[in-house]
Protein backbone atom coordinates (compact mmCIF):
# COMPACT_ATOMS: atom_id res chain seq x y z
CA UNK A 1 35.00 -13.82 -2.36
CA UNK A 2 37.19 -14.88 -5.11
CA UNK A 3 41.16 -14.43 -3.25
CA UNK A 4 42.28 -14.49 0.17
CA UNK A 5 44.43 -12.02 2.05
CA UNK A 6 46.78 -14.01 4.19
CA UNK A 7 48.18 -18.13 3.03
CA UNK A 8 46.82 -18.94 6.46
CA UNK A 9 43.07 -18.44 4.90
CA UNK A 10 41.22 -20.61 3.26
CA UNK A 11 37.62 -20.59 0.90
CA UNK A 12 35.40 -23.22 0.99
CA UNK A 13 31.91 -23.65 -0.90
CA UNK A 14 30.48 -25.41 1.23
CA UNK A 15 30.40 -26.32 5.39
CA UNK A 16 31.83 -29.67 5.72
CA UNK A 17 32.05 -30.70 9.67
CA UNK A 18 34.25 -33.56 8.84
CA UNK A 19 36.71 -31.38 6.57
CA UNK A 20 36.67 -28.85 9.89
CA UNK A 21 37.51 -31.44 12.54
CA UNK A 22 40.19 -32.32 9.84
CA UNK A 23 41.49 -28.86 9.79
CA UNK A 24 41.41 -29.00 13.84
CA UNK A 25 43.24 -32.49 14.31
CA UNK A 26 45.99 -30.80 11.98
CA UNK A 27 46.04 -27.28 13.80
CA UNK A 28 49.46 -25.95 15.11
CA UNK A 29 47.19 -22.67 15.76
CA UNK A 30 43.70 -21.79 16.61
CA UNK A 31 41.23 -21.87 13.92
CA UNK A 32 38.24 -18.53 13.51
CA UNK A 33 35.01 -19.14 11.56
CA UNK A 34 33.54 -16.06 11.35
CA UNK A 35 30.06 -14.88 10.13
CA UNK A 36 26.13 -15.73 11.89
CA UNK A 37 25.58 -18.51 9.40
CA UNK A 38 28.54 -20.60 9.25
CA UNK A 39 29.00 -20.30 12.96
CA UNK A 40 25.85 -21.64 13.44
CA UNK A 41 26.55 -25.03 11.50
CA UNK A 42 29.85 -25.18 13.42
CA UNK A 43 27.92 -25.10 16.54
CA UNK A 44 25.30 -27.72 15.73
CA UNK A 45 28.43 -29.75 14.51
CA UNK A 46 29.74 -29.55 17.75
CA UNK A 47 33.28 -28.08 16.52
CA UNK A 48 33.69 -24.82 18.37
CA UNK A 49 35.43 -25.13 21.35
CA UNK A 50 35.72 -21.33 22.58
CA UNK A 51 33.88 -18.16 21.67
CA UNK A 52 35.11 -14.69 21.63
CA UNK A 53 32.30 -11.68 21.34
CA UNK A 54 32.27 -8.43 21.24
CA UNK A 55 30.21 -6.49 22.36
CA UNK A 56 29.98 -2.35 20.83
CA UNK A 57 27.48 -0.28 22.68
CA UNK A 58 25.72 0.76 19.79
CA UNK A 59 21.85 -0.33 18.56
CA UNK A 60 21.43 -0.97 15.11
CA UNK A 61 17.69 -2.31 15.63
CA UNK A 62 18.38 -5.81 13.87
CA UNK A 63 20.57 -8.01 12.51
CA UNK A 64 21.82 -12.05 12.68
CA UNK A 65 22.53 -13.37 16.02
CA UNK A 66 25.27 -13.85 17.76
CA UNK A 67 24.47 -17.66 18.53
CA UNK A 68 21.94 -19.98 17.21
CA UNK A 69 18.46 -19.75 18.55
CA UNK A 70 17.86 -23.43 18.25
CA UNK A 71 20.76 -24.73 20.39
CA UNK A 72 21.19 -24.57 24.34
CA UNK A 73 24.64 -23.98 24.73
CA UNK A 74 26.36 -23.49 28.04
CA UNK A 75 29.62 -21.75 28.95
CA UNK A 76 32.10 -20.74 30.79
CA UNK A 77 33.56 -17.17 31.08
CA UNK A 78 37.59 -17.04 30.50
CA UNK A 79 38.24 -13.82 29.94
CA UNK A 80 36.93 -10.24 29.48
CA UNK A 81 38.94 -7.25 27.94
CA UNK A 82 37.20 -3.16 28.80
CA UNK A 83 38.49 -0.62 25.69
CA UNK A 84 39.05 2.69 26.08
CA UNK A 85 35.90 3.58 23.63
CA UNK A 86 33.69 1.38 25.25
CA UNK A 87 33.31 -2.41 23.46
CA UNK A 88 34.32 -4.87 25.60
CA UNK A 89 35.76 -8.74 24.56
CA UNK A 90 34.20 -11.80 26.25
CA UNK A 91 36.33 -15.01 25.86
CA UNK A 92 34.17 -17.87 26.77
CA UNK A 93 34.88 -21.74 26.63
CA UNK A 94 31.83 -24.00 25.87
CA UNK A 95 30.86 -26.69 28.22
């Protein structure tokens, strides 16, 4: 990805957990990593706070997951939102 859509986004090469809990101290907003990978290294950094999944009834056979497989990771459910076709938004806060 060469150019972002919005001013509020931002590229970076590389995962820096210290450059992210800089980003959070300065928030006025919340901040959304998205993707399996970088996720994952936010988790292990102990940076995400809240998680918000979706989940589409639909089996694809394979795939990333959701949540690392190396990490135990407790939490608590906030939220959950039904849509009319079916996928339904969990809003959970970690422990």
């Amino acid at each position: 990805m060469a150019a972002v859509a919005t001013a509020r986004t931002r590229i970076e090469s590389t995962f820096t957990a210290a450059a992210v809990r800089d980003l959070k101290a300065a928030a006025t907003r919340d901040l959304l990593i998205g993707g399996a990978e970088l996720a994952g290294q936010a988790f292990r950094a102990g940076l995400v706070d809240e998680v918000q999944l979706y989940v589409v009834p639909v089996s694809v056979g394979a795939g990333k997951p959701a949540m690392p497989t190396d990490l135990r990771i407790e939490f608590e459910l906030l939220d959950e939102h039904r849509f009319g076709n079916g996928v339904m938004r969990l809003r959970y806060r970690r422990h």
